[in-house]
C-alpha atoms as a PDB file:
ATOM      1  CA  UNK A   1     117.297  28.957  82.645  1.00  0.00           C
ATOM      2  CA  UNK A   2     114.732  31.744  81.049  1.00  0.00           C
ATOM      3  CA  UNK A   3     112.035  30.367  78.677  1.00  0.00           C
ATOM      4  CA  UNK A   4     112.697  31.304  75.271  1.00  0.00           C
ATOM      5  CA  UNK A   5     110.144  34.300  74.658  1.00  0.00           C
ATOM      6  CA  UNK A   6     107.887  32.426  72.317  1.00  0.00           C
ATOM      7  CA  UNK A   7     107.462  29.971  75.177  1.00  0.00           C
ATOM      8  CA  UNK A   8     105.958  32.307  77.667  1.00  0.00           C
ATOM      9  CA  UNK A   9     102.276  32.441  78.610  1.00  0.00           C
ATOM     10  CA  UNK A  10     102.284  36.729  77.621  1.00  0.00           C
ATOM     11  CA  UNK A  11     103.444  36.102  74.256  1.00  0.00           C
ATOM     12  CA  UNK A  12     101.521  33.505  73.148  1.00  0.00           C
ATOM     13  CA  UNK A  13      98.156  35.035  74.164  1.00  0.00           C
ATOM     14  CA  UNK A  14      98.988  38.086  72.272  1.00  0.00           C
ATOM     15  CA  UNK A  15     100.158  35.596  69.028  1.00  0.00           C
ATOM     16  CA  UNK A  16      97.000  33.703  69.485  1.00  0.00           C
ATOM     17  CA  UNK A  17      94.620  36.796  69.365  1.00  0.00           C
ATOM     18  CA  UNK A  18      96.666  38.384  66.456  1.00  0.00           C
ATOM     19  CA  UNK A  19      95.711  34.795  64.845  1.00  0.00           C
ATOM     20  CA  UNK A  20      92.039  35.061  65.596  1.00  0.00           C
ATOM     21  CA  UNK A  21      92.087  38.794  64.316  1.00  0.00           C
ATOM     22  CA  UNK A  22      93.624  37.638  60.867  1.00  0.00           C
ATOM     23  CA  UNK A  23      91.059  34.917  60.636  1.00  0.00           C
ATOM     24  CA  UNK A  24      87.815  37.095  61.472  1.00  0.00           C
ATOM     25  CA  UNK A  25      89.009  39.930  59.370  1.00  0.00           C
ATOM     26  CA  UNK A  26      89.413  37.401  56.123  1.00  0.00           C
ATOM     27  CA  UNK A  27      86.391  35.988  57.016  1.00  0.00           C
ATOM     28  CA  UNK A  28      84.488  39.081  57.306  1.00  0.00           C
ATOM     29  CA  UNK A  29      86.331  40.934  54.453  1.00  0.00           C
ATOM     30  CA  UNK A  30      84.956  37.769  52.138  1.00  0.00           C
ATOM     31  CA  UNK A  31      81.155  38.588  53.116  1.00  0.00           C
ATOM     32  CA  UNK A  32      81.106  41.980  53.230  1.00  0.00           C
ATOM     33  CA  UNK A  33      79.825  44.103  49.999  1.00  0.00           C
ATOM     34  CA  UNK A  34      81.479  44.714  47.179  1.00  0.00           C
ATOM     35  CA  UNK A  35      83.555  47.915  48.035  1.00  0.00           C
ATOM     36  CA  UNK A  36      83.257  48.243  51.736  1.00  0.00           C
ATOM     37  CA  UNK A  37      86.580  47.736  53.943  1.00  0.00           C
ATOM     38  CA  UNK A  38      86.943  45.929  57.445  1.00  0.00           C
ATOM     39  CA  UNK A  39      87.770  49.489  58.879  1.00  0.00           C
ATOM     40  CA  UNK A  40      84.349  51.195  56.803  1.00  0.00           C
ATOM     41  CA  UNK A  41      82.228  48.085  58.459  1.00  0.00           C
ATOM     42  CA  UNK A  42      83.935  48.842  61.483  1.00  0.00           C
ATOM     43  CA  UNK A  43      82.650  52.577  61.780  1.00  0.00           C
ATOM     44  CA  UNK A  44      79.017  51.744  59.862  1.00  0.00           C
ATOM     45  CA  UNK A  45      78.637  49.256  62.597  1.00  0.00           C
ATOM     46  CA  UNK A  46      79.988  51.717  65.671  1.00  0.00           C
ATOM     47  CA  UNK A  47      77.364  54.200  64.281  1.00  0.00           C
ATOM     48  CA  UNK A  48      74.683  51.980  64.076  1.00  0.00           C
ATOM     49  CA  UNK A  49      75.447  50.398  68.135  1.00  0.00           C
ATOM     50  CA  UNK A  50      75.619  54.147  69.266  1.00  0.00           C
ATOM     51  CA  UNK A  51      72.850  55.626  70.930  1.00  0.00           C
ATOM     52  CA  UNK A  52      73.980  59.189  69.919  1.00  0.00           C
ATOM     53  CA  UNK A  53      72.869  60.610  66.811  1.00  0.00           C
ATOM     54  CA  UNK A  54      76.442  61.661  65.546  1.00  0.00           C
ATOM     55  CA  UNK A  55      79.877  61.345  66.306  1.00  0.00           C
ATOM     56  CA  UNK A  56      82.638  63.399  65.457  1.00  0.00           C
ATOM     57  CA  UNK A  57      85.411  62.671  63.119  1.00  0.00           C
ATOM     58  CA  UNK A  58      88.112  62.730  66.016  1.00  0.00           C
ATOM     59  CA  UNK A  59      86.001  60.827  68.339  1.00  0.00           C
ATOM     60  CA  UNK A  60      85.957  57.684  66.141  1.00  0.00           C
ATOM     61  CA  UNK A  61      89.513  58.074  65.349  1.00  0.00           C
ATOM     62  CA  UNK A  62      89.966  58.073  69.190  1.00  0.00           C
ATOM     63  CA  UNK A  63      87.793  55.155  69.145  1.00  0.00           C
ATOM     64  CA  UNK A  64      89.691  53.523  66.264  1.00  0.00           C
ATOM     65  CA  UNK A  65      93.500  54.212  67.287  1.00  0.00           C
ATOM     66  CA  UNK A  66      93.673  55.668  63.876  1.00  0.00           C
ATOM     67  CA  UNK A  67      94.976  59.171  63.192  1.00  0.00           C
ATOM     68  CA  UNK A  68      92.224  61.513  62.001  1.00  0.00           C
ATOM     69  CA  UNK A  69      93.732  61.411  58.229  1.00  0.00           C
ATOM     70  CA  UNK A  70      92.953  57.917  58.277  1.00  0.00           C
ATOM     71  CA  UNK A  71      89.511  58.429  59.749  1.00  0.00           C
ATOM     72  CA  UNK A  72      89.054  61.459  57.331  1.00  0.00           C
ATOM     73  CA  UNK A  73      90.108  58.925  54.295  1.00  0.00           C
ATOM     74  CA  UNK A  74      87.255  56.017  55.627  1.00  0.00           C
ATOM     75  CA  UNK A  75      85.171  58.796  55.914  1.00  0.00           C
ATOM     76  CA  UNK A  76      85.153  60.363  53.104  1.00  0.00           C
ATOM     77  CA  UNK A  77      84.538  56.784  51.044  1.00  0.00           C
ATOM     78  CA  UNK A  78      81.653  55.839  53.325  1.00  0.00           C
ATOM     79  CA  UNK A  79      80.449  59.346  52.371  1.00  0.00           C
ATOM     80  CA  UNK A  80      80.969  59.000  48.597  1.00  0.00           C
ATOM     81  CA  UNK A  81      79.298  55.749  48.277  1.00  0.00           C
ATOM     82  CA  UNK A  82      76.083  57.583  50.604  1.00  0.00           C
ATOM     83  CA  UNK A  83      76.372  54.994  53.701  1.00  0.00           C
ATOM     84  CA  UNK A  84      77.450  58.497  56.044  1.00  0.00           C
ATOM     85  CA  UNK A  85      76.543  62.086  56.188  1.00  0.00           C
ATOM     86  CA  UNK A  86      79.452  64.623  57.223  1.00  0.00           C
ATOM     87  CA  UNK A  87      78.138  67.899  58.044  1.00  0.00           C
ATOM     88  CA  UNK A  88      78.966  70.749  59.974  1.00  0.00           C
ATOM     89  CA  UNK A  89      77.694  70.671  63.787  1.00  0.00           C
ATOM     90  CA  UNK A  90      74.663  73.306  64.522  1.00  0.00           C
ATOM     91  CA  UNK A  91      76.453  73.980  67.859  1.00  0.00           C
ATOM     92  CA  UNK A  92      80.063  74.398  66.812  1.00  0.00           C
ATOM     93  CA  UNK A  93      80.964  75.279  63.044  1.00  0.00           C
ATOM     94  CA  UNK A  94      84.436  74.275  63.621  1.00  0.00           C
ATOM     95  CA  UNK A  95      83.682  70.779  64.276  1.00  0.00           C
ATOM     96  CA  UNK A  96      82.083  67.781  62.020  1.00  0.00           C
ATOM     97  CA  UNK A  97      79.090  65.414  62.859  1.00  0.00           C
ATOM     98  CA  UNK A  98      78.785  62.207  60.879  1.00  0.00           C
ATOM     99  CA  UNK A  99      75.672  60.447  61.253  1.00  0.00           C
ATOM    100  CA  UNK A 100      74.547  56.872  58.983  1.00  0.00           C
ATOM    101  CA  UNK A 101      72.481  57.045  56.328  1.00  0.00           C
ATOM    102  CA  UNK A 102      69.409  54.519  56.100  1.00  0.00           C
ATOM    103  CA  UNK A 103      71.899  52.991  52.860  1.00  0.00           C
ATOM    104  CA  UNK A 104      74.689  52.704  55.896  1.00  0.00           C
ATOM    105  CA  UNK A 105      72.302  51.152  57.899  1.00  0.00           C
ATOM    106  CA  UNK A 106      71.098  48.658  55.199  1.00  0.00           C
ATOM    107  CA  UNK A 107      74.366  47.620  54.325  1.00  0.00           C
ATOM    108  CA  UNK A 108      75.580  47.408  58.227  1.00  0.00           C
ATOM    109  CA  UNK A 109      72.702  45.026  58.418  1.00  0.00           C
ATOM    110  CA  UNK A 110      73.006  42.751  55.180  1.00  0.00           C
ATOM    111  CA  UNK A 111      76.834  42.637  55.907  1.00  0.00           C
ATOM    112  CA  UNK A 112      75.822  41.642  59.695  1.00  0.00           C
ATOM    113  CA  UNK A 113      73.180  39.139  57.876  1.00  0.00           C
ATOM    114  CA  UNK A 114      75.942  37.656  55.863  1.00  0.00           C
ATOM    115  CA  UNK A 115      77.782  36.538  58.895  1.00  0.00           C
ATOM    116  CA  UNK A 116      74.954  34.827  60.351  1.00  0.00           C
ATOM    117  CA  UNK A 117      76.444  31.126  58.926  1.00  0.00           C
ATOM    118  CA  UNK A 118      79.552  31.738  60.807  1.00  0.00           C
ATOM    119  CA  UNK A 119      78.466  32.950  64.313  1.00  0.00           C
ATOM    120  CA  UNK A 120      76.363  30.579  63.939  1.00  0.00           C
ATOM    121  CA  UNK A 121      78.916  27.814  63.641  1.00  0.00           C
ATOM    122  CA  UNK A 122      80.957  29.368  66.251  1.00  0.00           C
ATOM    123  CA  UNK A 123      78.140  29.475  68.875  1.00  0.00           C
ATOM    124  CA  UNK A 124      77.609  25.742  67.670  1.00  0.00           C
ATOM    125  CA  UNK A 125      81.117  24.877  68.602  1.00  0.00           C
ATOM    126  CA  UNK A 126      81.453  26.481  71.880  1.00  0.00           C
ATOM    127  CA  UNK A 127      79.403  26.248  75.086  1.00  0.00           C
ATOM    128  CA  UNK A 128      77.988  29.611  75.983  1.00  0.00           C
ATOM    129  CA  UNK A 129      80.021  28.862  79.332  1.00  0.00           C
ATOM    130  CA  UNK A 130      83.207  28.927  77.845  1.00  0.00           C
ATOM    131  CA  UNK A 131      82.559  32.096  76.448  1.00  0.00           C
ATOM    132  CA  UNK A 132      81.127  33.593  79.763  1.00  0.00           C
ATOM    133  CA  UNK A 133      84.385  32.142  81.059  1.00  0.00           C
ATOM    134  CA  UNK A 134      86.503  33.808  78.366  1.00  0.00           C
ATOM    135  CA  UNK A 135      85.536  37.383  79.365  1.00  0.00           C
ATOM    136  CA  UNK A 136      86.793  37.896  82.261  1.00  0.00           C
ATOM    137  CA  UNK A 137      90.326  38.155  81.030  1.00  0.00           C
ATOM    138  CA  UNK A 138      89.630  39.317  77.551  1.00  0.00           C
ATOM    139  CA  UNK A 139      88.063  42.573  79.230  1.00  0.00           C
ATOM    140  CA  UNK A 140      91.337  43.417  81.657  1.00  0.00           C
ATOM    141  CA  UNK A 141      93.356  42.751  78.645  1.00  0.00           C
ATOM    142  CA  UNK A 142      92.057  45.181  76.909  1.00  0.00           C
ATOM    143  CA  UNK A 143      90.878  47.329  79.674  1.00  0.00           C
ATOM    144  CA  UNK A 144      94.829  47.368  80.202  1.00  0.00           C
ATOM    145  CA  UNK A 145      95.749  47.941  76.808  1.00  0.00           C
ATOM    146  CA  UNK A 146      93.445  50.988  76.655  1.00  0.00           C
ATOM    147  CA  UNK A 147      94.272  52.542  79.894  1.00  0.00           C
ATOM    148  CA  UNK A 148      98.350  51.774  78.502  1.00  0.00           C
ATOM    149  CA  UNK A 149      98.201  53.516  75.089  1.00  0.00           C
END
């Protein structure tokens, strides 16, 4: 007899991870500024990590899964409250470089600040082994998933 689909191993990883991604993003969404989205923290932070100077609108879509309206809409707010810069690139007039402001990178950093409690907590309730041990499969999970899209 086949397992009902809810009982298989596949599924329920994929459940439990859609879980944890509710739960960070509410937690996350409660300490971040006052008018600044996941997906705006999400690119702030991504242009803060990079070592490039800029990144172009369709690259962080890319980088996002998001289409580039959707990009060009987080954009465009991160821009109007001064956290990103969109200008034209020197090299290629057709194209668009976005780069983070010092504001961006002030707010990237309180927000990051602000989450200190809880990482701390989680690194409190896990051995750093179990997270070394975690990796493994999260990375060919999503390895897979981004090679499969």
């Amino acid at each position: 007899m086949a397992r009902a689909p809810k009982d298989r191993p596949d599924v329920k990883v994929f459940a439990e991870i859609a879980m944890i991604d509710q739960l960070v993003t509410n937690k996350l969404e409660r300490v971040l500024p006052a008018g600044l989205s996941h997906a705006q923290f999400g690119v702030l932070s991504r242009l803060c990590r990079e070592t490039e100077a800029a990144a172009t609108p369709a690259e962080l879509a890319r980088a996002f899964q998001v289409t580039k309206g959707a990009m060009t809409n987080t954009l465009q707010r991160l821009e109007a409250q001064g956290l990103v810069t969109v200008a034209p690139d020197p090299d290629d007039g057709r194209k668009k470089l976005v780069t983070v402001t010092p504001a961006g990178q002030s707010v990237q950093y309180a927000a990051l600040h602000a989450l200190r409690p809880m990482t701390e907590s989680l690194r409190s309730a896990f051995t750093e082994a179990e997270f070394v041990e975690a990796l493994p499969f999260l990375k060919a999970l999503r390895a897979w998933l981004d090679e499969t899209r």
